[in-house]
N, C-alpha and C. Protein backbone atom coordinates (compact mmCIF):
# COMPACT_ATOMS: atom_id res chain seq x y z
N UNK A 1 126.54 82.35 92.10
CA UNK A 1 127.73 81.68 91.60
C UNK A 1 128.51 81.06 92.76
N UNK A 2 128.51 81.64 93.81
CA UNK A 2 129.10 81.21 95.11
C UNK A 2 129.12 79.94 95.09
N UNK A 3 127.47 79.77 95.50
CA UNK A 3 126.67 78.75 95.78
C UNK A 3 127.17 77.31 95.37
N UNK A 4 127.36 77.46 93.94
CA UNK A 4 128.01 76.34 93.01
C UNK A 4 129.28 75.68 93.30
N UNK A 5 129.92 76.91 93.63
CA UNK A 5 131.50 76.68 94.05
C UNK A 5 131.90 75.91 95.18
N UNK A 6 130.51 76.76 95.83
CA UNK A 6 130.37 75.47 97.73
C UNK A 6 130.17 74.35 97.13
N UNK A 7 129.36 73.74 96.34
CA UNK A 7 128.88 72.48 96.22
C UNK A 7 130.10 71.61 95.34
N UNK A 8 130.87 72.47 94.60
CA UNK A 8 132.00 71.52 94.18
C UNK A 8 132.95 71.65 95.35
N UNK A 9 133.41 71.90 95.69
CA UNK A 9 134.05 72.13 97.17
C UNK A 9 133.66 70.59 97.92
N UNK A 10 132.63 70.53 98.14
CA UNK A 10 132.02 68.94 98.94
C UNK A 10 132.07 67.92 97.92
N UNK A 11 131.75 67.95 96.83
CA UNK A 11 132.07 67.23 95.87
C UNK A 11 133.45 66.54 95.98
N UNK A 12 134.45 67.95 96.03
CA UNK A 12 135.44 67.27 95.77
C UNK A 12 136.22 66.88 97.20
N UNK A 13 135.31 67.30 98.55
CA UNK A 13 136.25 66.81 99.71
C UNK A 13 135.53 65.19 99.65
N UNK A 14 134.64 64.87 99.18
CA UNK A 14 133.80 63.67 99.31
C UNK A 14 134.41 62.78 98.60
N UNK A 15 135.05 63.26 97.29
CA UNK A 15 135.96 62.41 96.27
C UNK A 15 137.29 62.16 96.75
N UNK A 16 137.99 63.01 97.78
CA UNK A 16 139.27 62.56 98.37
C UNK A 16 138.91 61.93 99.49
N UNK A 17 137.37 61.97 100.24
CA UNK A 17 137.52 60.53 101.24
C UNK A 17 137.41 59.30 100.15
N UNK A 18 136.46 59.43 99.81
CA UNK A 18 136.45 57.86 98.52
C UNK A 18 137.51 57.37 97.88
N UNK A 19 138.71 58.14 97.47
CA UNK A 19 139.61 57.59 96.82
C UNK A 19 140.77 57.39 97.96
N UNK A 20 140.82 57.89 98.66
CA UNK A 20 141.67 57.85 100.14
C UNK A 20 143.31 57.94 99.59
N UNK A 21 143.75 57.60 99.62
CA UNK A 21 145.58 57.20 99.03
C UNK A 21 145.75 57.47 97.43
N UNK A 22 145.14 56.91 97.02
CA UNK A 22 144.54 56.90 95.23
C UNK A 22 144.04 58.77 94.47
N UNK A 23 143.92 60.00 95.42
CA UNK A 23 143.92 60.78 95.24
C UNK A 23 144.60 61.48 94.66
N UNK A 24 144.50 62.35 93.63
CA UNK A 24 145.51 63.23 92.58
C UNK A 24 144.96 64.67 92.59
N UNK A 25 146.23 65.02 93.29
CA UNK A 25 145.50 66.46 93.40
C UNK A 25 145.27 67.19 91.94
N UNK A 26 144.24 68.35 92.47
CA UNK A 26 143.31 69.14 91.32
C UNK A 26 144.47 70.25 91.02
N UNK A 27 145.69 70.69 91.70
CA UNK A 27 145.64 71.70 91.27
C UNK A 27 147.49 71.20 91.46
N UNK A 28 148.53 71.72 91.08
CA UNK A 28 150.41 71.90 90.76
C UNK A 28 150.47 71.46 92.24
N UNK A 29 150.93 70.46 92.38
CA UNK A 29 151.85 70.41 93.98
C UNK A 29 153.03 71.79 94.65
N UNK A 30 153.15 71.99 95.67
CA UNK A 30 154.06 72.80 96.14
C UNK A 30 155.10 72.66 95.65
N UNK A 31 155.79 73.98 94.81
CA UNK A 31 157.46 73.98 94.84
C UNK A 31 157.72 72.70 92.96
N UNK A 32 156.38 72.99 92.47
CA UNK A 32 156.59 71.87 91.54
C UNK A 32 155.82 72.78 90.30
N UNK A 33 156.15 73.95 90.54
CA UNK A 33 155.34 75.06 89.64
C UNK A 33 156.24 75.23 88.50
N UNK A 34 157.68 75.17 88.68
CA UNK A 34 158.48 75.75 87.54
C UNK A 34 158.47 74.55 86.56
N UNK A 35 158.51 73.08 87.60
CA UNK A 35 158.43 71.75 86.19
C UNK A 35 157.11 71.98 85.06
N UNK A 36 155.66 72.08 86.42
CA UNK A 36 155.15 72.37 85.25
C UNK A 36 155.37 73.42 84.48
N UNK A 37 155.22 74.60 84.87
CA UNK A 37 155.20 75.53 83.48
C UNK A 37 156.04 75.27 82.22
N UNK A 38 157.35 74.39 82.37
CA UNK A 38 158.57 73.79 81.34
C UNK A 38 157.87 72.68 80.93
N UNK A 39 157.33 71.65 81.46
CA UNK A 39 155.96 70.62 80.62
C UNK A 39 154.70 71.44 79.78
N UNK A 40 153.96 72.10 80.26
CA UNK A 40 153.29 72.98 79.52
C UNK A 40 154.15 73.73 78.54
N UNK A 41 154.91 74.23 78.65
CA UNK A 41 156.00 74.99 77.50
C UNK A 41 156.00 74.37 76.37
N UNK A 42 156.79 73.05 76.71
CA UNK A 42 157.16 71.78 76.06
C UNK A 42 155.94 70.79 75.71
N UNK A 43 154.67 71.33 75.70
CA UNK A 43 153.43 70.41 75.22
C UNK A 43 153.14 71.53 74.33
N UNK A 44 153.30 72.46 74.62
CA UNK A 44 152.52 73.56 73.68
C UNK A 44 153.45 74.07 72.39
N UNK A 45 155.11 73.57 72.38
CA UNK A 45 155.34 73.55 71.19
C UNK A 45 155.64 72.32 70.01
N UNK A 46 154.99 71.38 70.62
CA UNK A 46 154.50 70.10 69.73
C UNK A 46 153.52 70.24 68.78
């Protein structure tokens, strides 16, 4: 299972040279955790 994880790992450092500037990170920006969880809140009682 490791194994797999390495290979998305390069995958995805290979996809932030290719997109260069144009990149969106995969995972909540720093210090931007509480907006989301109040967007998720607020999607999930729609």
């Amino acid at each position: 299972m490791a194994h797999y994880s390495y290979h998305v790992g390069q995958i995805v450092y290979i996809g932030k040279q290719v997109k260069n500037n144009k990149w969106e990170s995969l995972s909540i920006p720093k210090g931007k955790s509480e907006e989301y969880l109040k967007q998720m809140l607020d999607n999930h009682r729609e």
